[in-house]
N, C-alpha and C. Protein backbone atom coordinates (compact mmCIF):
# COMPACT_ATOMS: atom_id res chain seq x y z
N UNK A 1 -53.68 34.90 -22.96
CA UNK A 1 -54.79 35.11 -23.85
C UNK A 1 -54.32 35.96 -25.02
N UNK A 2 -54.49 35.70 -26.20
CA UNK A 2 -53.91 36.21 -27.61
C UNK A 2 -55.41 37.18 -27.91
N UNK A 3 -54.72 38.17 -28.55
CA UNK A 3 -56.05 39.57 -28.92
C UNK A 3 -55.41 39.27 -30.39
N UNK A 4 -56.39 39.30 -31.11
CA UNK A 4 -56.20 39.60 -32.67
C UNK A 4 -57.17 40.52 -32.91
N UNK A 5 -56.54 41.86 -33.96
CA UNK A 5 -56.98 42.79 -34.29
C UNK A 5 -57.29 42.43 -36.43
N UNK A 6 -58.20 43.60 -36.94
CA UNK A 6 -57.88 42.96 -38.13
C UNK A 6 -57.39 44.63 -38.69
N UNK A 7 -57.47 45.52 -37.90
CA UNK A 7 -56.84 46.97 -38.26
C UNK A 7 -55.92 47.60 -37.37
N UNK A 8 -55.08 48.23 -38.04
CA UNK A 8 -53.91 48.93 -37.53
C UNK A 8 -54.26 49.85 -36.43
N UNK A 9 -53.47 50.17 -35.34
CA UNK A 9 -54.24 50.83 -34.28
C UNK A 9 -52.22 51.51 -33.77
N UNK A 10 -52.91 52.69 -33.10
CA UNK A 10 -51.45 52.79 -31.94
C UNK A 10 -51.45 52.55 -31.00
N UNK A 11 -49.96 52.37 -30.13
CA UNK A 11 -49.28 51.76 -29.29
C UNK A 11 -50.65 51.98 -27.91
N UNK A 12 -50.74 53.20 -27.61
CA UNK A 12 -52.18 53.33 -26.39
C UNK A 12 -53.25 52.50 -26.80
N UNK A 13 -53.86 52.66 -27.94
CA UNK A 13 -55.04 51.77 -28.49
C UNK A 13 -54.60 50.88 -28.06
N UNK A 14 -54.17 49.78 -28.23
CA UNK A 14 -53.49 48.27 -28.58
C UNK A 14 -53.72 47.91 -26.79
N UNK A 15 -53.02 48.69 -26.08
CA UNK A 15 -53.24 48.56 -24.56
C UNK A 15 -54.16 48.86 -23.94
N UNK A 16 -55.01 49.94 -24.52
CA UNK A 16 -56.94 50.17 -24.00
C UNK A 16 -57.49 48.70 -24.69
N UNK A 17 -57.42 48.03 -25.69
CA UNK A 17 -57.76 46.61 -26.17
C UNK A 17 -57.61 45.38 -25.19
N UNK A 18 -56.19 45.39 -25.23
CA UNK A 18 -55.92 44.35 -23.73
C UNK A 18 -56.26 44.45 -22.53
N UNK A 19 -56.51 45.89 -22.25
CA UNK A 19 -57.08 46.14 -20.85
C UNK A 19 -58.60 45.56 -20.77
N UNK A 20 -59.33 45.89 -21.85
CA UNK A 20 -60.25 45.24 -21.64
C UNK A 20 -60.56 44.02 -21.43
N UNK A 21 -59.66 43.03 -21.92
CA UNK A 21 -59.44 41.75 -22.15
C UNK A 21 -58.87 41.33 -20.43
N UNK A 22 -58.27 41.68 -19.89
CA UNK A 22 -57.25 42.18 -18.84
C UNK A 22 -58.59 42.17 -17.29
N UNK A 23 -59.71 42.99 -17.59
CA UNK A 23 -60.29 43.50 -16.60
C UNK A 23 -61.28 42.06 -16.87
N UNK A 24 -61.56 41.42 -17.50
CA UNK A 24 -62.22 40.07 -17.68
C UNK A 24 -61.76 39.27 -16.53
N UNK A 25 -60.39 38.99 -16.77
CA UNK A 25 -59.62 38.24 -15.74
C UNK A 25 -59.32 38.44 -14.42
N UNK A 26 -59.82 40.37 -14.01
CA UNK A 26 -59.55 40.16 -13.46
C UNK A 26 -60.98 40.26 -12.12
N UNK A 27 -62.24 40.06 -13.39
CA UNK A 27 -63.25 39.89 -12.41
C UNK A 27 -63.35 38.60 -12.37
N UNK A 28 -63.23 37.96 -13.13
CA UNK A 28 -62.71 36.32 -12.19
C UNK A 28 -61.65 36.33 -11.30
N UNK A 29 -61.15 36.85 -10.84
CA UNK A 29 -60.14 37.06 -10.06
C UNK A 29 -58.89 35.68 -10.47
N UNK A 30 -58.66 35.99 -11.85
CA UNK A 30 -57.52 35.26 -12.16
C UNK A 30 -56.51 36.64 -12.39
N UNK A 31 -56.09 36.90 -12.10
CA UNK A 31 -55.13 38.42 -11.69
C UNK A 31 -53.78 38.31 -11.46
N UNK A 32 -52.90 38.07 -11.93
CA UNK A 32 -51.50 37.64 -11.83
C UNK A 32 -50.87 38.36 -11.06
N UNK A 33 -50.00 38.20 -9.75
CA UNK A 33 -49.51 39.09 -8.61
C UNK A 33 -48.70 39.90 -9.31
N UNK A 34 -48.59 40.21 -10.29
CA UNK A 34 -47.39 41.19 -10.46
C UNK A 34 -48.35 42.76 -10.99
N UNK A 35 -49.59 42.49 -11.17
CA UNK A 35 -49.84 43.77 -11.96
C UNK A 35 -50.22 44.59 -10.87
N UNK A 36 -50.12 46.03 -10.96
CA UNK A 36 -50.60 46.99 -9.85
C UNK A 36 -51.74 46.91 -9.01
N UNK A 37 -51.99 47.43 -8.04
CA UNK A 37 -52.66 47.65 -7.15
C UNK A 37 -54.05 48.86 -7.10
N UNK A 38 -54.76 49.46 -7.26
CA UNK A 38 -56.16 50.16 -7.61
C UNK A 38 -54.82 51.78 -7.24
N UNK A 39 -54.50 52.85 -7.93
CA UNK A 39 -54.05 53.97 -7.31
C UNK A 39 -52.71 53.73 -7.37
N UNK A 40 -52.19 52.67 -7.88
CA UNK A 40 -50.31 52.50 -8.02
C UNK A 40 -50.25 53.18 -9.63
N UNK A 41 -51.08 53.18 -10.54
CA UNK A 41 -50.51 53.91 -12.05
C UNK A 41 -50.07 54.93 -12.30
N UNK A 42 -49.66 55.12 -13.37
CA UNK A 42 -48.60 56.61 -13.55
C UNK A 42 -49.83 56.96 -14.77
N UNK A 43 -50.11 56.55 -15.69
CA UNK A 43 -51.03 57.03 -17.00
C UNK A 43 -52.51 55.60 -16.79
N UNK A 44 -53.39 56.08 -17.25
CA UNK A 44 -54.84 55.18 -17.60
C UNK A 44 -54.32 54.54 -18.41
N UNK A 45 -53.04 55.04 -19.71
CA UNK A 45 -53.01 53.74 -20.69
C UNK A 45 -51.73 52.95 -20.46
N UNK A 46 -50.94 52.84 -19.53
CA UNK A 46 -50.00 52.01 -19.59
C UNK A 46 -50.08 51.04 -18.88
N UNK A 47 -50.00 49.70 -19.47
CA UNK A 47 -50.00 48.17 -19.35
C UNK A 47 -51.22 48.34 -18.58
N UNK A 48 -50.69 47.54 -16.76
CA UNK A 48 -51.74 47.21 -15.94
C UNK A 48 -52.71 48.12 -15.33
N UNK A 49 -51.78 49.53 -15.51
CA UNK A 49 -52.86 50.82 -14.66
C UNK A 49 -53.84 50.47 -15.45
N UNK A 50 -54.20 50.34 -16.88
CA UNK A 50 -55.57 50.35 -17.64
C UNK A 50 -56.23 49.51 -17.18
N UNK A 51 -55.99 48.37 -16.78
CA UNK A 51 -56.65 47.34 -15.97
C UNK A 51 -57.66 47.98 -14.60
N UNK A 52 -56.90 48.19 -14.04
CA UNK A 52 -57.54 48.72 -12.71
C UNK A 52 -58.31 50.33 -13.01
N UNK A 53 -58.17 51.05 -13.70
CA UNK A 53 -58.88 52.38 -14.36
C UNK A 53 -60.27 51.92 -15.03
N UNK A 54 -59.96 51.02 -15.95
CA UNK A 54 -61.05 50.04 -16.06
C UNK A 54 -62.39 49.74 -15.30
N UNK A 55 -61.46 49.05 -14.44
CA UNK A 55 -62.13 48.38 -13.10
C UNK A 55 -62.99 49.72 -12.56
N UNK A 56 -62.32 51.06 -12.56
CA UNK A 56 -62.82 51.99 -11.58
C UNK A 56 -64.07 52.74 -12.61
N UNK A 57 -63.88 52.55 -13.78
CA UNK A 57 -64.76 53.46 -14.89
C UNK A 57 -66.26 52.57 -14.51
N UNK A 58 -66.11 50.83 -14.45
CA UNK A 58 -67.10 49.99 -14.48
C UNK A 58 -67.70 50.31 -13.36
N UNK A 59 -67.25 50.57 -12.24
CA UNK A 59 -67.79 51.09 -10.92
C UNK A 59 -68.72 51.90 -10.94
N UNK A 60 -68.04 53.13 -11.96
CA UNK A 60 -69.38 54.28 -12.37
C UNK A 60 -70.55 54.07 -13.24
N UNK A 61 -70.39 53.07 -13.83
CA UNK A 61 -71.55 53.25 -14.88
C UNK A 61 -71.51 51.11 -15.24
N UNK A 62 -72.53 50.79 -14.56
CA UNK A 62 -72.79 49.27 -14.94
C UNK A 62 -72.84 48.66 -16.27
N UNK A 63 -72.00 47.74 -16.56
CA UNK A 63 -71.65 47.60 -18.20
C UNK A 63 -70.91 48.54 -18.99
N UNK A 64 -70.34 49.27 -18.52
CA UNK A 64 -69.20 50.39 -19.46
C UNK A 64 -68.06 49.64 -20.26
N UNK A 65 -67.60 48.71 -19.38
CA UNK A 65 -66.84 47.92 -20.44
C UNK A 65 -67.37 47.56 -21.96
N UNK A 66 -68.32 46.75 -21.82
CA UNK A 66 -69.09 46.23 -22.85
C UNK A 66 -69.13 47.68 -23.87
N UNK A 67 -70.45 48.52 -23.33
CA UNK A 67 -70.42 50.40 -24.07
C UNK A 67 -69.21 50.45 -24.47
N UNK A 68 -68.54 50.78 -23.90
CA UNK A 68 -66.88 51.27 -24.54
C UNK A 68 -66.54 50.55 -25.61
N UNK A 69 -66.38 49.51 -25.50
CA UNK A 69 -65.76 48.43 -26.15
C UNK A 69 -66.46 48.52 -27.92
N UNK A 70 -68.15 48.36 -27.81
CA UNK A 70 -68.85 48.89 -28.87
C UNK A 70 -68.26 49.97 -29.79
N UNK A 71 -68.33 51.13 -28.54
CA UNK A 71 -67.91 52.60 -29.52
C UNK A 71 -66.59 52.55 -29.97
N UNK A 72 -65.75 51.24 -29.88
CA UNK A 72 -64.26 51.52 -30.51
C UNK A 72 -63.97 50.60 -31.28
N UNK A 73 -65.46 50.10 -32.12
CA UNK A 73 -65.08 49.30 -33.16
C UNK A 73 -64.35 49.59 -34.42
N UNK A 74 -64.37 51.26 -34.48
CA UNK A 74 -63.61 51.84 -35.50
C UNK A 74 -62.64 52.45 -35.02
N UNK A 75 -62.50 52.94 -34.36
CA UNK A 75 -61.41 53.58 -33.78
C UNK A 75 -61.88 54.20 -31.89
N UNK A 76 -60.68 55.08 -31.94
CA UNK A 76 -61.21 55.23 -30.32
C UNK A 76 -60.95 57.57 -30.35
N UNK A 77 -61.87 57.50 -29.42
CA UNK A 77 -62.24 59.26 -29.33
C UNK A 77 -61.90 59.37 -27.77
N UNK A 78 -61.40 60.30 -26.85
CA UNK A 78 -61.31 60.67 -26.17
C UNK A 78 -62.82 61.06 -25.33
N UNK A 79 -63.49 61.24 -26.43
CA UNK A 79 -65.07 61.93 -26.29
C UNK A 79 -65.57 60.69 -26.00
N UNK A 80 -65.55 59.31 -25.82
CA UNK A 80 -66.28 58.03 -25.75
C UNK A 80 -66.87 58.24 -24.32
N UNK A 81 -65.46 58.35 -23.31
CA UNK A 81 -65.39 58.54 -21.99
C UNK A 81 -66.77 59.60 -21.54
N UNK A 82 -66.42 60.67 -22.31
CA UNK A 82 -67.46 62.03 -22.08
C UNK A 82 -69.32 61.37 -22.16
N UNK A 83 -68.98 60.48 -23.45
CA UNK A 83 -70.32 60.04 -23.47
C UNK A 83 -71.12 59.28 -22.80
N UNK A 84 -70.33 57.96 -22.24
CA UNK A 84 -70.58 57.22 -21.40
C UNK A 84 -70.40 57.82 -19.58
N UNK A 85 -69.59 58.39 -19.13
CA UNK A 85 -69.60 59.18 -17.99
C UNK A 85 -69.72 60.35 -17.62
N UNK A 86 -69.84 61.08 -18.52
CA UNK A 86 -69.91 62.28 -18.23
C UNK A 86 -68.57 63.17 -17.60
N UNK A 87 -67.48 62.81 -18.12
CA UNK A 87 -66.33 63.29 -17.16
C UNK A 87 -65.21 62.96 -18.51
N UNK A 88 -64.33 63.89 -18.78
CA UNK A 88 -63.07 63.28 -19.55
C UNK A 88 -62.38 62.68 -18.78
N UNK A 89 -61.38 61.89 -19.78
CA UNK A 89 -60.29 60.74 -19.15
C UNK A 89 -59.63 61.53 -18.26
N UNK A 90 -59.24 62.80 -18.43
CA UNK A 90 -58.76 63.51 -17.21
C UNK A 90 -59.03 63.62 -15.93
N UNK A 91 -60.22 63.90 -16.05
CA UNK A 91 -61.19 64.12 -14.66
C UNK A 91 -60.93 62.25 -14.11
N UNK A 92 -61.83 62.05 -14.83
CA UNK A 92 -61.54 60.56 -14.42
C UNK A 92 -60.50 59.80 -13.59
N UNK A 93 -59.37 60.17 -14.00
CA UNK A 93 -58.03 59.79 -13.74
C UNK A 93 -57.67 60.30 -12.96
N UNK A 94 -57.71 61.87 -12.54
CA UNK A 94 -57.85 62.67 -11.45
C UNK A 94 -58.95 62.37 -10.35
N UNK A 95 -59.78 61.76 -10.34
CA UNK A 95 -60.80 61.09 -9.58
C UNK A 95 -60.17 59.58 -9.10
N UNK A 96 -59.89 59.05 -9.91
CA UNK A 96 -59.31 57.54 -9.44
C UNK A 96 -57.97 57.25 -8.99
N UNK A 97 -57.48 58.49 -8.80
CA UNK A 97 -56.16 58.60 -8.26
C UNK A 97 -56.51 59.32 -6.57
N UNK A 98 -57.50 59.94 -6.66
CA UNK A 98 -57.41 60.23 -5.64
C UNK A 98 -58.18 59.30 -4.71
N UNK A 99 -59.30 58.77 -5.58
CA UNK A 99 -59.88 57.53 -4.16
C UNK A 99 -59.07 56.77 -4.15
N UNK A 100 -58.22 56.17 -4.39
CA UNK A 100 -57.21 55.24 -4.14
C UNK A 100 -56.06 55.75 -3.44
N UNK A 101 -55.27 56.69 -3.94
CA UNK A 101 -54.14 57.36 -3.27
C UNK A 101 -53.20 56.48 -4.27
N UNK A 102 -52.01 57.47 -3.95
CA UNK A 102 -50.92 56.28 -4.14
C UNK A 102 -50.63 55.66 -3.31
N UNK A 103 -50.88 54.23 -3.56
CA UNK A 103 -50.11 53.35 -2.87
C UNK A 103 -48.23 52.74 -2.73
C-alpha cells in the first residue's frame, strides 16, 4: 500500500503515518508474519512496534485512530496523545509494555 504525503514531515512522523495505514491491515487481519508481536518493540515509533502501540492506544479510547489521525493534519504534538487519552506517549508506552511483557 503506497502513502502519499503532500508536506514534508520527519523520519518518526512518516512512520506514525504508515502505522496508521499499517493498523488498518492489521484489523483485517492481513498482517504479514514478519512484523512484531503486541510487547516485542523497542520505541512506539519504529516500523512495526507503531503498529501494535496503535492497536493498544485504540483499545483505550474507541476510534482514536481516526481522532489522531484528524489532529495531525498539520503536523503532529506529543500533546495529541495527552488529549485524546489522558496519559503521555510515555506513560502509554510504559503501560503497553508492561501488559504485554516482553516477549
Amino acid at each position: 500500500m503506497a502513502i502519499e504525503r503532500q508536506w514534508p514531515c520527519s523520519r518518526w512522523f512518516d512512520t506514525l503515518i504508515g502505522g496508521i495505514v499499517d493498523i488498518m491491515r492489521c484489523k483485517v487481519n492481513y498482517a504479514p508474519s514478519n512484523w512484531v508481536l503486541p510487547g516485542q518493540g523497542d520505541r512506539w515509533y519504529q516500523g512495526f512496534d507503531t503498529v501494535q502501540f496503535m492497536d493498544y492506544c485504540t483499545s483505550l479510547r474507541n476510534g482514536f485512530v481516526a481522532e489522531h489521525n484528524k489532529k495531525m493534519r498539520s503536523g503532529y504534538s506529543n500533546s495529541y496523545l495527552v488529549d485524546l487519552l489522558g496519559k503521555t506517549v510515555d506513560q502509554l508506552w510504559c503501560e503497553y509494555i508492561a501488559k504485554y511483557g516482553r516477549n
